[in-house]
C-alpha atoms as a PDB file:
ATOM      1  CA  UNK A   1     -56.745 -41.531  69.433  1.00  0.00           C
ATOM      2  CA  UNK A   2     -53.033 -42.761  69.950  1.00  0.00           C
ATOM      3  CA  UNK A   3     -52.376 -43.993  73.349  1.00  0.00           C
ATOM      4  CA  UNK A   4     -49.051 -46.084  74.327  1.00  0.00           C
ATOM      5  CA  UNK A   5     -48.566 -49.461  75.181  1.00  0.00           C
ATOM      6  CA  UNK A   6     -47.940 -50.317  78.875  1.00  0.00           C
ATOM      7  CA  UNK A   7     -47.808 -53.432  80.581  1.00  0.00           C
ATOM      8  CA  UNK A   8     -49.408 -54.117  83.669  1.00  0.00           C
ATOM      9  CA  UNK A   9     -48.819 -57.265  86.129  1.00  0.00           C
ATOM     10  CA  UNK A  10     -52.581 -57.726  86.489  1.00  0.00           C
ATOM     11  CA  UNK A  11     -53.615 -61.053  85.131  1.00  0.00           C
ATOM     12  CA  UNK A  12     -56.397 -60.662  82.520  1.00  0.00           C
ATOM     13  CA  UNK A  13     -56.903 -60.707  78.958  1.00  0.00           C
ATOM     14  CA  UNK A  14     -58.482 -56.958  79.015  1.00  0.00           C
ATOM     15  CA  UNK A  15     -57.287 -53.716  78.340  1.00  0.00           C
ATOM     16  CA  UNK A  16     -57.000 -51.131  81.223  1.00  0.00           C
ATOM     17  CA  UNK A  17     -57.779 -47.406  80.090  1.00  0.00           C
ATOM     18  CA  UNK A  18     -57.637 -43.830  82.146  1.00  0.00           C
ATOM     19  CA  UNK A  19     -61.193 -42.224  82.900  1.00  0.00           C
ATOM     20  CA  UNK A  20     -60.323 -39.336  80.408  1.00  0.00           C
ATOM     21  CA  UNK A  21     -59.540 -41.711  77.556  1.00  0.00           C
ATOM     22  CA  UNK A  22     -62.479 -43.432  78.477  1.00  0.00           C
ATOM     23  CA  UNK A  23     -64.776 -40.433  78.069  1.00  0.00           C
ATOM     24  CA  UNK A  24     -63.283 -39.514  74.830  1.00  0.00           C
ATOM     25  CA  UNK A  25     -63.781 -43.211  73.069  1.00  0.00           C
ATOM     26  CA  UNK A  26     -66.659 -43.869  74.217  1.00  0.00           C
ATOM     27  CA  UNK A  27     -69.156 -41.085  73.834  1.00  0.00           C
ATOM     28  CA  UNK A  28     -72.227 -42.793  74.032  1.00  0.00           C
ATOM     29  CA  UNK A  29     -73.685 -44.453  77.169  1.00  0.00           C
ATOM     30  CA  UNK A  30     -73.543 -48.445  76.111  1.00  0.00           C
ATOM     31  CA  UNK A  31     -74.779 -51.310  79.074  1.00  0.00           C
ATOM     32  CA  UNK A  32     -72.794 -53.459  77.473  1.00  0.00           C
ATOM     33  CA  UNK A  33     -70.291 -55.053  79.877  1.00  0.00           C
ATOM     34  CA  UNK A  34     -67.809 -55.401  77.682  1.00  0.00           C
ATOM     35  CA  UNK A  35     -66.748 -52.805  75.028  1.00  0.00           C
ATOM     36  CA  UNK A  36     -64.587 -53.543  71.741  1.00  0.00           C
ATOM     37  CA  UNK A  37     -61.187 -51.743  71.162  1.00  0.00           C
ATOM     38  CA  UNK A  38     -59.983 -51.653  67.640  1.00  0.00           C
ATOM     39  CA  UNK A  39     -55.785 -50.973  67.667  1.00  0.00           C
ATOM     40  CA  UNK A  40     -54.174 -50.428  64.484  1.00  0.00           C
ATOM     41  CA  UNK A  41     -50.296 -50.031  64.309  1.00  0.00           C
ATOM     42  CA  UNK A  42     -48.236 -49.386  61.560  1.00  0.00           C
ATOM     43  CA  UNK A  43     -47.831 -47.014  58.599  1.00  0.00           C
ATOM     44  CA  UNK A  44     -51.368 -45.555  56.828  1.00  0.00           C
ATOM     45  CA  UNK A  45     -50.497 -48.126  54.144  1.00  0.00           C
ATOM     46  CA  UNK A  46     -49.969 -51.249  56.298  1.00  0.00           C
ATOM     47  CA  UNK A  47     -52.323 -51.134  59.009  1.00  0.00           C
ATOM     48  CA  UNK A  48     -52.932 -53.993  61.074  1.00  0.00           C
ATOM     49  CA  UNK A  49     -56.119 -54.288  62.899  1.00  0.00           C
ATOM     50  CA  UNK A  50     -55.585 -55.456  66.536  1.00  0.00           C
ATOM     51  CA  UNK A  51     -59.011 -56.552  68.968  1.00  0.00           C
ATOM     52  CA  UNK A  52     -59.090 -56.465  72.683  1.00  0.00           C
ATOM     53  CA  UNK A  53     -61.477 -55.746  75.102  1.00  0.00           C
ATOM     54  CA  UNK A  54     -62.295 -52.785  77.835  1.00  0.00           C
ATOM     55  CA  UNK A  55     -64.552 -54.074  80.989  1.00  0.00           C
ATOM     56  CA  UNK A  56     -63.749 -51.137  83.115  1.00  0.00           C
ATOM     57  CA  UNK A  57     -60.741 -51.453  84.298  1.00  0.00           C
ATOM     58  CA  UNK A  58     -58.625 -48.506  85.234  1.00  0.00           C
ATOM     59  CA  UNK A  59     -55.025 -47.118  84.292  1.00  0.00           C
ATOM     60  CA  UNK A  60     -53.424 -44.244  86.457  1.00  0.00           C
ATOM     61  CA  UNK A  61     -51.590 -43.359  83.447  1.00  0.00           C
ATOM     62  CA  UNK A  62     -53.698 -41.051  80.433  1.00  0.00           C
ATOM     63  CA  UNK A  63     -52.565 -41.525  77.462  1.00  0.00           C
ATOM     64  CA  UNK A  64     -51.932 -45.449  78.192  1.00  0.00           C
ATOM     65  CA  UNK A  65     -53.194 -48.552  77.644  1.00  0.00           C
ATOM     66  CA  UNK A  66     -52.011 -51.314  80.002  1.00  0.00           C
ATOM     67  CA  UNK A  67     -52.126 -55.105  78.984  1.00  0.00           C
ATOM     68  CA  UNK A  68     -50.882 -57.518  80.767  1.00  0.00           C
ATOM     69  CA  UNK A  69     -47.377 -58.362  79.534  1.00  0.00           C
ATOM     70  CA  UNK A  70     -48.322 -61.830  78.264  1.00  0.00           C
ATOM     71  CA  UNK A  71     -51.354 -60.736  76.841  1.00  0.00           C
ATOM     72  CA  UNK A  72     -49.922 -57.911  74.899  1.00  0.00           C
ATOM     73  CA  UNK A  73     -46.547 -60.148  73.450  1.00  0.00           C
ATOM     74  CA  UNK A  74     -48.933 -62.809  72.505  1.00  0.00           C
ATOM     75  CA  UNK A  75     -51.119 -59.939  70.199  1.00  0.00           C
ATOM     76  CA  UNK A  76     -47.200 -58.368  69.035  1.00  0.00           C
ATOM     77  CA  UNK A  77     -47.512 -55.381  70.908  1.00  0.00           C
ATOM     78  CA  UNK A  78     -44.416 -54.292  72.916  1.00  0.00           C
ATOM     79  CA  UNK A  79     -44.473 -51.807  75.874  1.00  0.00           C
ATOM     80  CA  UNK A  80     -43.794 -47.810  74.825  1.00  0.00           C
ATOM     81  CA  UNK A  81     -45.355 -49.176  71.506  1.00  0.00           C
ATOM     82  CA  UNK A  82     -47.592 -46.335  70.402  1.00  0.00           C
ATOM     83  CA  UNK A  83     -51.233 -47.246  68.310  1.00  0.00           C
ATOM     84  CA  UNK A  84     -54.393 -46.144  67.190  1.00  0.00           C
ATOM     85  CA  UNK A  85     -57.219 -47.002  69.539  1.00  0.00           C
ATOM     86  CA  UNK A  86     -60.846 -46.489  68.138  1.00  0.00           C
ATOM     87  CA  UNK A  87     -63.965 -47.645  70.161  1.00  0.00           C
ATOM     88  CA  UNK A  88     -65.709 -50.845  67.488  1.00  0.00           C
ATOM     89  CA  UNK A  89     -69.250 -51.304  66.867  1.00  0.00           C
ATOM     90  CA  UNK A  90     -68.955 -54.895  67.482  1.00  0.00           C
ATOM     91  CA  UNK A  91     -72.378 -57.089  66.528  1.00  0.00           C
ATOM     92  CA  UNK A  92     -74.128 -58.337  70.241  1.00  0.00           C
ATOM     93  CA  UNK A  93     -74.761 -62.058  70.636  1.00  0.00           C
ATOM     94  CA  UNK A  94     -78.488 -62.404  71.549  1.00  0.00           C
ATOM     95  CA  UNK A  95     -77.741 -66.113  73.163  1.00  0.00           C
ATOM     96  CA  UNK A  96     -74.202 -68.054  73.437  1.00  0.00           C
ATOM     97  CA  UNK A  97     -73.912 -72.436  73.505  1.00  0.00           C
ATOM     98  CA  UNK A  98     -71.373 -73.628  75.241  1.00  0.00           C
ATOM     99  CA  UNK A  99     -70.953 -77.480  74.354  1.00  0.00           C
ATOM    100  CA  UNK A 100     -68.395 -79.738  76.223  1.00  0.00           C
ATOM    101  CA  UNK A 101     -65.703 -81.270  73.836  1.00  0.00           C
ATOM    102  CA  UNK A 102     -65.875 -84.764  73.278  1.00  0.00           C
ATOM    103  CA  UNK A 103     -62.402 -86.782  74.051  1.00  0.00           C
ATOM    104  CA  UNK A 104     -61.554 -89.058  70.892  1.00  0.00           C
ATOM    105  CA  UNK A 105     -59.505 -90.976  72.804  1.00  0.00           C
ATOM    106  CA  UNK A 106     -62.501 -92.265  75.292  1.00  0.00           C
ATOM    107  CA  UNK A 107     -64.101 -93.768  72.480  1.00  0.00           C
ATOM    108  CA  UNK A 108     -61.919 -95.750  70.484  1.00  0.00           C
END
């Protein structure tokens, strides 16, 4: 489905999608709290795959899909930009480490 570019002021690194876009992307009934976008822009020969992530998060606008501003510039994307938005089958981690890095410079 193409949807446009919009940028929001909301602070978060997750994209922001209107109920009827929702219901058309995502068909099935997942639990998962956090769903994987795939955006693609460009021509059917240059396609650049693009991954951000849905948590529920509303737009007022159909047709849109709001990053914040930051967010999107850092990915490429510019505002009015439009792009192909597919919901991705993205692999579930079972268990996540998180490990504190170690400071070089305390040890020398």
């Amino acid at each position: 489905m193409k949807l446009r570019i919009e940028f929001s002021e909301r602070a978060s690194c997750y994209a922001a999608l209107h109920s009827a876009d929702t219901a058309e992307l995502f068909k099935s009934n997942s639990r998962h709290f956090c769903r994987a976008l795939r955006l693609q822009r460009g021509e059917k020969d240059d396609k650049e795959d693009i991954f951000v992530g849905w948590v529920g998060d509303h737009s007022l606008n159909p047709g849109c899909l709001e990053l914040s501003k930051p967010f999107a510039e850092c990915l490429g994307l510019e505002e009015g930009q439009l792009v192909d938005v597919v919901a991705h089958s993205a692999p579930v981690a079972s268990t996540v480490m998180v490990q504190p890095m170690l400071d070089l410079r305390m040890s020398l």
